[in-house]
Structures are given as structure tokens and as C-alpha cells.
C-alpha atoms as a PDB file:
ATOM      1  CA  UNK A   1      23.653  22.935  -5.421  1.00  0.00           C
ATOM      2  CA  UNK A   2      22.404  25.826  -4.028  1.00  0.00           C
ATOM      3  CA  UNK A   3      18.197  27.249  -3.663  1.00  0.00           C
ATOM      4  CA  UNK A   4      18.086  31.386  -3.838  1.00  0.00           C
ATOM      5  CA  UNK A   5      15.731  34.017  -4.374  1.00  0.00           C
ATOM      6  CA  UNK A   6      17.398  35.049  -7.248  1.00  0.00           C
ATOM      7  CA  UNK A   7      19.395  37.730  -5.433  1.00  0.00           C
ATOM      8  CA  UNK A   8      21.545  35.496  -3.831  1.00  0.00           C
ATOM      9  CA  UNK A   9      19.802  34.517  -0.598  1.00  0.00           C
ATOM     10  CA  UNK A  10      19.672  31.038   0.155  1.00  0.00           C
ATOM     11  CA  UNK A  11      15.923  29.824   0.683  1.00  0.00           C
ATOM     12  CA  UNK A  12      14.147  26.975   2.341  1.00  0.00           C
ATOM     13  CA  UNK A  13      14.164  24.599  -0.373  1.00  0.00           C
ATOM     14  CA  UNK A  14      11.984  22.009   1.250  1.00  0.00           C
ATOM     15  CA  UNK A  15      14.750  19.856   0.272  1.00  0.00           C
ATOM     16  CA  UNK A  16      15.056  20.315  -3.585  1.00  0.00           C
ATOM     17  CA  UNK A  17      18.708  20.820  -4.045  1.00  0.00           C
ATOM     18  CA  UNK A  18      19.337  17.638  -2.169  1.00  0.00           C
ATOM     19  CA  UNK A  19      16.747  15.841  -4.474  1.00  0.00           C
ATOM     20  CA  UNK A  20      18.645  16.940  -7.548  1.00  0.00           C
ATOM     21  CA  UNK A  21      21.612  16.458  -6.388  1.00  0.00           C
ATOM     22  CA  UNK A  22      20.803  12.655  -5.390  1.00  0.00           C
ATOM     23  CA  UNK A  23      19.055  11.820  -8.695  1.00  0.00           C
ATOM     24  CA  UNK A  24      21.697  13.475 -10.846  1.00  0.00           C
ATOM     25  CA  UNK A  25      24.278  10.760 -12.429  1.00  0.00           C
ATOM     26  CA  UNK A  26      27.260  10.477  -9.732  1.00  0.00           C
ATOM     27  CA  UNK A  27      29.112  11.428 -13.262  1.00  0.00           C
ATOM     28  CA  UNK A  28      27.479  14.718 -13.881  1.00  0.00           C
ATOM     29  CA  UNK A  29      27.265  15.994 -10.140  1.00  0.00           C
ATOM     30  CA  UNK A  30      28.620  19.939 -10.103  1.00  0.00           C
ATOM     31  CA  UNK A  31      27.656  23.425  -8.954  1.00  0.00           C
ATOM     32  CA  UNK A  32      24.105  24.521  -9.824  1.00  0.00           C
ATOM     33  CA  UNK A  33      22.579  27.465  -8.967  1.00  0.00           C
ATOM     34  CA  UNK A  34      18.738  27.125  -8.630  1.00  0.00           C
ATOM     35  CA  UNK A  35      16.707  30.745  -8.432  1.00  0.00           C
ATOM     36  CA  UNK A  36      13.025  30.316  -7.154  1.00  0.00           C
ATOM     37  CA  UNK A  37      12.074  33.832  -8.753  1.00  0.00           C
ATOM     38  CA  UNK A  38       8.870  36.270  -9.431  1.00  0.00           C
ATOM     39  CA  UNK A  39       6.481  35.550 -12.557  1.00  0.00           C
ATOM     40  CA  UNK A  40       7.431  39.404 -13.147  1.00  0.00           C
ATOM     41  CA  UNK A  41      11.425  38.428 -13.062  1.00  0.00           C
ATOM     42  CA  UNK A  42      11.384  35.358 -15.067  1.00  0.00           C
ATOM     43  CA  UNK A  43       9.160  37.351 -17.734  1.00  0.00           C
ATOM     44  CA  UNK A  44      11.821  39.312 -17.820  1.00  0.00           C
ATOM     45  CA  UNK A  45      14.637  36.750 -18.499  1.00  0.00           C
ATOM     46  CA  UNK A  46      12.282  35.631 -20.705  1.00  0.00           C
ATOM     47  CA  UNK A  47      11.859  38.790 -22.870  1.00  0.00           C
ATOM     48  CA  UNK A  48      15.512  39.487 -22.788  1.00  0.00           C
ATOM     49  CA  UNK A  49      17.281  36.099 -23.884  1.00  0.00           C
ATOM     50  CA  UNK A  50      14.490  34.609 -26.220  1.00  0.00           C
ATOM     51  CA  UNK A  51      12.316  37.819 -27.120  1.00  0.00           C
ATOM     52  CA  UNK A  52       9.398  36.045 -25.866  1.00  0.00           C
ATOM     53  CA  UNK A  53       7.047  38.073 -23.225  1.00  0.00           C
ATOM     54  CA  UNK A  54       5.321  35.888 -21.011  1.00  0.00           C
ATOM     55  CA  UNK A  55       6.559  34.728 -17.988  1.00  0.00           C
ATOM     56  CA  UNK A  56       7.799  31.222 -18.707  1.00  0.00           C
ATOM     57  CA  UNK A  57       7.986  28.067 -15.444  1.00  0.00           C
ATOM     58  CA  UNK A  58      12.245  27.478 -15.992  1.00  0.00           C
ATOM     59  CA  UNK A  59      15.067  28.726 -18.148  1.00  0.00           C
ATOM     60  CA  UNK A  60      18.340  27.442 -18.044  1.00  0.00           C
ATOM     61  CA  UNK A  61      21.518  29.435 -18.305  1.00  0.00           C
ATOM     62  CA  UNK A  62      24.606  26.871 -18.991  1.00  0.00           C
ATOM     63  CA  UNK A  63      27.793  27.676 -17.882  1.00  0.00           C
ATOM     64  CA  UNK A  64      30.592  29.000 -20.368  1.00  0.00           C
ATOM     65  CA  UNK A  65      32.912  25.421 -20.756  1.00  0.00           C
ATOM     66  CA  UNK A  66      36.604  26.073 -20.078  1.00  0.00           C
ATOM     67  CA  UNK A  67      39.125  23.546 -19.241  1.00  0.00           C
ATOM     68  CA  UNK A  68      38.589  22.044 -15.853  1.00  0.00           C
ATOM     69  CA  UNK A  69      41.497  21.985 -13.109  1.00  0.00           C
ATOM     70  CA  UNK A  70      41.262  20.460 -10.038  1.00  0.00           C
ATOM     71  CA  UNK A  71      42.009  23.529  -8.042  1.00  0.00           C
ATOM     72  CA  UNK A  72      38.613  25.379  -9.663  1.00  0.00           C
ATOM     73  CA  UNK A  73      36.227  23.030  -7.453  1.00  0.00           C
ATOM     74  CA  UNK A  74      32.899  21.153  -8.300  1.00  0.00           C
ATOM     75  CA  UNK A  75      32.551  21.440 -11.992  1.00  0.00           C
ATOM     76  CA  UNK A  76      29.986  24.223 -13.069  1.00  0.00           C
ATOM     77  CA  UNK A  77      26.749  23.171 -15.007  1.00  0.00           C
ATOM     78  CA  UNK A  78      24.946  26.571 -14.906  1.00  0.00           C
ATOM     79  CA  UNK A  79      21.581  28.405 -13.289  1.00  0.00           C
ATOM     80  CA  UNK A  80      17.751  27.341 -13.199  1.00  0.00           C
ATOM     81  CA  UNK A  81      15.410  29.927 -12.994  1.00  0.00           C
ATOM     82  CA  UNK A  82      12.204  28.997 -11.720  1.00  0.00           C
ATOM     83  CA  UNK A  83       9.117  30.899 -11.911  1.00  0.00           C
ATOM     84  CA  UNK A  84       7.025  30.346  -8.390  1.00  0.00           C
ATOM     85  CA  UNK A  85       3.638  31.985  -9.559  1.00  0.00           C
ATOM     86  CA  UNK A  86       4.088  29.669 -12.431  1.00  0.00           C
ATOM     87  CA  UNK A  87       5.172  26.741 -10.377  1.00  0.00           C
ATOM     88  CA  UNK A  88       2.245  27.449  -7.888  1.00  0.00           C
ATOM     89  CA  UNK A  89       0.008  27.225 -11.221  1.00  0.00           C
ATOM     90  CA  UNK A  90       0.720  24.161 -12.845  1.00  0.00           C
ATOM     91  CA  UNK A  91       1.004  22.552  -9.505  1.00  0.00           C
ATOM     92  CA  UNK A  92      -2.461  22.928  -8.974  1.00  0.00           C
ATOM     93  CA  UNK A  93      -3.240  21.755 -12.505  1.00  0.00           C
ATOM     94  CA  UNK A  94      -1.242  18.899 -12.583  1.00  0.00           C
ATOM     95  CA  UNK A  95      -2.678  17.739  -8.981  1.00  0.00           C
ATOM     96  CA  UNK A  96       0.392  17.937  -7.120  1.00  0.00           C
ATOM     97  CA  UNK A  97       2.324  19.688  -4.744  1.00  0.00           C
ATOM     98  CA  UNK A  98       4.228  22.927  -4.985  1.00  0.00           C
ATOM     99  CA  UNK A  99       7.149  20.833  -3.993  1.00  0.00           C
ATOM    100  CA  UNK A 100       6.512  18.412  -6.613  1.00  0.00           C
ATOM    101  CA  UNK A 101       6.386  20.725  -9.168  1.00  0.00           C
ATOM    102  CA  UNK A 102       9.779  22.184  -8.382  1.00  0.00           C
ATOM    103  CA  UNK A 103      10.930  19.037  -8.506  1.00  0.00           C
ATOM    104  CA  UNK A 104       9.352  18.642 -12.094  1.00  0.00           C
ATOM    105  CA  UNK A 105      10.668  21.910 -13.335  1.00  0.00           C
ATOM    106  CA  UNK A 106      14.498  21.583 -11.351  1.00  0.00           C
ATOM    107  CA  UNK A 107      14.970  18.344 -13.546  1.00  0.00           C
ATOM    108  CA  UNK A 108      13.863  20.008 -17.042  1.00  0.00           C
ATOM    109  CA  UNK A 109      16.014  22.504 -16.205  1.00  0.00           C
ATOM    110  CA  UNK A 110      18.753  20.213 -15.417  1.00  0.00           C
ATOM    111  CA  UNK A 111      18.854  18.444 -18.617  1.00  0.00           C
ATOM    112  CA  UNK A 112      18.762  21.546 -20.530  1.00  0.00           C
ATOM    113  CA  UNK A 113      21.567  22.156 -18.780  1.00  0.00           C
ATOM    114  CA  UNK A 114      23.271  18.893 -19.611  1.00  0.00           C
ATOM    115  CA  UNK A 115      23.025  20.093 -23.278  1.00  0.00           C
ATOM    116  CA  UNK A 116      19.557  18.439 -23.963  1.00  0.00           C
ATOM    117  CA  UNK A 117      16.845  19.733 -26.146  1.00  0.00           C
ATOM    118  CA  UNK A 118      13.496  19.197 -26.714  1.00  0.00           C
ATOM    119  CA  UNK A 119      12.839  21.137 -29.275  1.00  0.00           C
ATOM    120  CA  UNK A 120      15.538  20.254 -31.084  1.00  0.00           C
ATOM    121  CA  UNK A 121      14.999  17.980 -34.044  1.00  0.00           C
ATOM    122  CA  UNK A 122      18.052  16.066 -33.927  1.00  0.00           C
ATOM    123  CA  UNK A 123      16.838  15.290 -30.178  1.00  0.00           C
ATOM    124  CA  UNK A 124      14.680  12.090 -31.287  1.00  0.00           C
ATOM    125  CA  UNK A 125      12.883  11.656 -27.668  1.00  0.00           C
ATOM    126  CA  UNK A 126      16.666  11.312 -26.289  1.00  0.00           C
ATOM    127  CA  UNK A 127      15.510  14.475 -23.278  1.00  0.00           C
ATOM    128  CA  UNK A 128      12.350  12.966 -22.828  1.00  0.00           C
ATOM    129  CA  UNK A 129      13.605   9.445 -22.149  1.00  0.00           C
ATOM    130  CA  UNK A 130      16.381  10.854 -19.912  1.00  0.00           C
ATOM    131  CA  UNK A 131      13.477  13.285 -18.099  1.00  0.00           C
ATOM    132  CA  UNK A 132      11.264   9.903 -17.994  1.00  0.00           C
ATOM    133  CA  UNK A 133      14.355   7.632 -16.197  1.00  0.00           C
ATOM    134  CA  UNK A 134      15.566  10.557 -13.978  1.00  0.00           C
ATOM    135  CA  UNK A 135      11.902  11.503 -12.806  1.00  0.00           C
ATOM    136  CA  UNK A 136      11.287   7.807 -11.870  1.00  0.00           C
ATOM    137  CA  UNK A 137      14.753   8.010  -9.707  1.00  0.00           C
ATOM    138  CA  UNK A 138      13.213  10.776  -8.024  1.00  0.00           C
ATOM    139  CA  UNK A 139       9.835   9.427  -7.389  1.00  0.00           C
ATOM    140  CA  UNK A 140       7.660  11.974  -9.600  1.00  0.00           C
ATOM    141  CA  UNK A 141       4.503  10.987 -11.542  1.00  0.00           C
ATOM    142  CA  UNK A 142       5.429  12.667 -14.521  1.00  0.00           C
ATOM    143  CA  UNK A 143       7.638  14.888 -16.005  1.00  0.00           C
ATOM    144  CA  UNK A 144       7.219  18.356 -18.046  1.00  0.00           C
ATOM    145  CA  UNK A 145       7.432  16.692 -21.797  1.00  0.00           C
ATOM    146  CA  UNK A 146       5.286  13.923 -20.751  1.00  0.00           C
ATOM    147  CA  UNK A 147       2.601  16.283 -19.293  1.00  0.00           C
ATOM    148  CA  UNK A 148       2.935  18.609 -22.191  1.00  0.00           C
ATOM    149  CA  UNK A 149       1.876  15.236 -24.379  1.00  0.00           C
ATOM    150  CA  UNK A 150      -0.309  14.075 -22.633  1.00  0.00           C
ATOM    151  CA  UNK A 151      -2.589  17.170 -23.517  1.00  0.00           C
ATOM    152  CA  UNK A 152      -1.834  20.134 -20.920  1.00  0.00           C
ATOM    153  CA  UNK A 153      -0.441  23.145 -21.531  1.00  0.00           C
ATOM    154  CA  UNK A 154       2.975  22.966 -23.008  1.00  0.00           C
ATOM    155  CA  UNK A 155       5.229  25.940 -22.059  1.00  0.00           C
ATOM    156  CA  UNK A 156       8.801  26.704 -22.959  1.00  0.00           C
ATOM    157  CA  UNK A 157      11.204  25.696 -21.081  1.00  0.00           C
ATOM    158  CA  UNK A 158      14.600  27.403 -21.527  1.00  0.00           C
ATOM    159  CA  UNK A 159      16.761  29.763 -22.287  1.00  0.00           C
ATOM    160  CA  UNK A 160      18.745  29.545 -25.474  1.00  0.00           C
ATOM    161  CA  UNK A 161      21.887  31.388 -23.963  1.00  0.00           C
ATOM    162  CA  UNK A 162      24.937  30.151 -22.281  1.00  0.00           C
ATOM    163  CA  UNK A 163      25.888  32.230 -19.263  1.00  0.00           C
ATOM    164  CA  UNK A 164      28.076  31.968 -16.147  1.00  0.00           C
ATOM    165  CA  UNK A 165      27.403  29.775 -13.227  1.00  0.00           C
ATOM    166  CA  UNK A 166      26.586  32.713 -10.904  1.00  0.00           C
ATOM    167  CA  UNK A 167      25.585  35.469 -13.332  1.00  0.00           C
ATOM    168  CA  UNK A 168      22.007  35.760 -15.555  1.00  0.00           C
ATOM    169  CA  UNK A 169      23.297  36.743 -19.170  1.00  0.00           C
ATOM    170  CA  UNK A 170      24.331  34.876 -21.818  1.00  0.00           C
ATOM    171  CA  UNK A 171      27.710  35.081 -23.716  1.00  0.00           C
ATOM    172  CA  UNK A 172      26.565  33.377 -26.855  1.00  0.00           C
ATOM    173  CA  UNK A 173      23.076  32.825 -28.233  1.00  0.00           C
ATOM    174  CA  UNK A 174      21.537  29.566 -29.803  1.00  0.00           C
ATOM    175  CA  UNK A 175      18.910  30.924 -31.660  1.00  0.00           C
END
């Protein structure tokens, strides 16, 4: 897993990639690219894969599945893109840290990634209850779909697009 400033410079993480990476099954472990981004960037994103203009807290970009060789490496799950203004934001809502909350919004992201969906009908709480186990792995209070049911401010969470590990556009819409 790697932390960048969405231009492809690593930055301190204060340890979130190795978080993820410990509370992720030892069956799904691969290469994920986490982007710790501008409100203004992530509004962007935003616009551009799901038409909506506000500068969302995380999208998720899947990676385009192809058949996996040995030779190719860690297996790719896709990007997180992680809005910091936004992070900084509900951080201070939810009474927590800015760490905290990139913890929160790394593991959304995550199981988005992992081909869950909240918003999905056919979901029947199956994201939330994964979100609910993982998050108590990783030590955190709560996770995004519990907060946004327990009252505050719900706020989408992904990007309906499947794109490359390492690049920000999607080769197929959902939606």
C-alpha cells in the first residue's frame, strides 16, 4: 500500500497504509494506492465520474480485473481518494483525530473496493457488517455507515467507475 499526494509523492502517513494493510484479510492483501488530496481535487473526481459537485470525503477507483500471473506482483485492488479538508471536518465532528478519520474513510474505501456497496439494494447490511468487524480489528469507534445512522451527516462515498491501479479514470461506469 502506498500514501501520496495524489501526484505521486509518497506522504507521511502517520502510519495508515500499515493499518490497512494489517486489518485487511491475509486473503485480500494487494496493491492499493491511497491519495490524501485537496477538497478542490476530490470535487473534481467527484464532478467528473458521478456528476455530483461537491467535494465528497473518499471515492474508490477499482482496478480493471484481468487474469492474475505470478510474474505481475501483489494483486491490484485499485485507488482511494481521500479528501483532507473533508477528513479534517468530520474529524472534528465525530470527536476524533485526523488520523482516526483516515482510518475511518481508508476502510470505506477499501470495501468499496472489494466490490461492496452500500447503496446497493441487494447489499442487505453485508458492507456495513464487514465495515463494523474490520473497524473493530483496527481499533476505531465507529465506522462511516454506522455514523451516517446514527444521525450525522451522511456523505457519499465512492466512485461508481472502475479504473487502473495507478491512474484516476474509469474504463466502465456503474451508474
Amino acid at each position: 500500500m502506498t500514501v501520496t499526494d495524489g501526484r505521486g509523492r509518497r506522504v507521511a502517513d502517520g502510519g495508515l497504509a500499515r493499518w490497512l494493510a494489517g486489518i485487511a484479510p491475509v486473503r485480500l492483501r494487494g496493491e492499493v494506492a491511497i491519495a490524501l488530496v485537496p477538497d478542490a481535487h476530490i470535487r473534481k473526481l467527484n464532478r467528473q465520474y458521478r456528476g455530483k459537485v461537491y467535494a465528497t470525503d473518499v471515492l474508490s477507483f477499482p482496478a480493471a480485473r484481468g487474469p492474475r500471473t505470478a510474474a505481475r506482483g501483489p494483486r491490484p485492488f485499485g485507488d482511494i481518494v481521500i479528501a483532507t479538508g473533508v477528513a479534517r471536518q468530520q474529524a472534528r465532528e465525530a470527536g476524533h483525530s485526523y488520523q482516526a478519520e483516515l482510518r475511518v474513510l481508508a476502510l470505506h474505501g477499501f470495501l468499496h473496493l472489494l466490490g461492496y456497496d452500500h447503496d446497493d439494494p441487494d447489499d442487505h447490511g453485508r458492507m456495513a457488517r464487514a465495515e463494523a468487524r474490520l473497524r473493530r480489528r483496527g481499533g476505531l469507534p465507529a465506522g462511516l455507515i454506522a455514523r451516517a445512522g446514527a444521525g450525522q451527516r451522511p456523505r457519499p462515498a465512492r466512485a461508481a467507475a472502475r479504473a487502473s491501479a495507478w491512474g484516476w479514470g474509469p474504463t466502465r461506469n456503474k451508474k
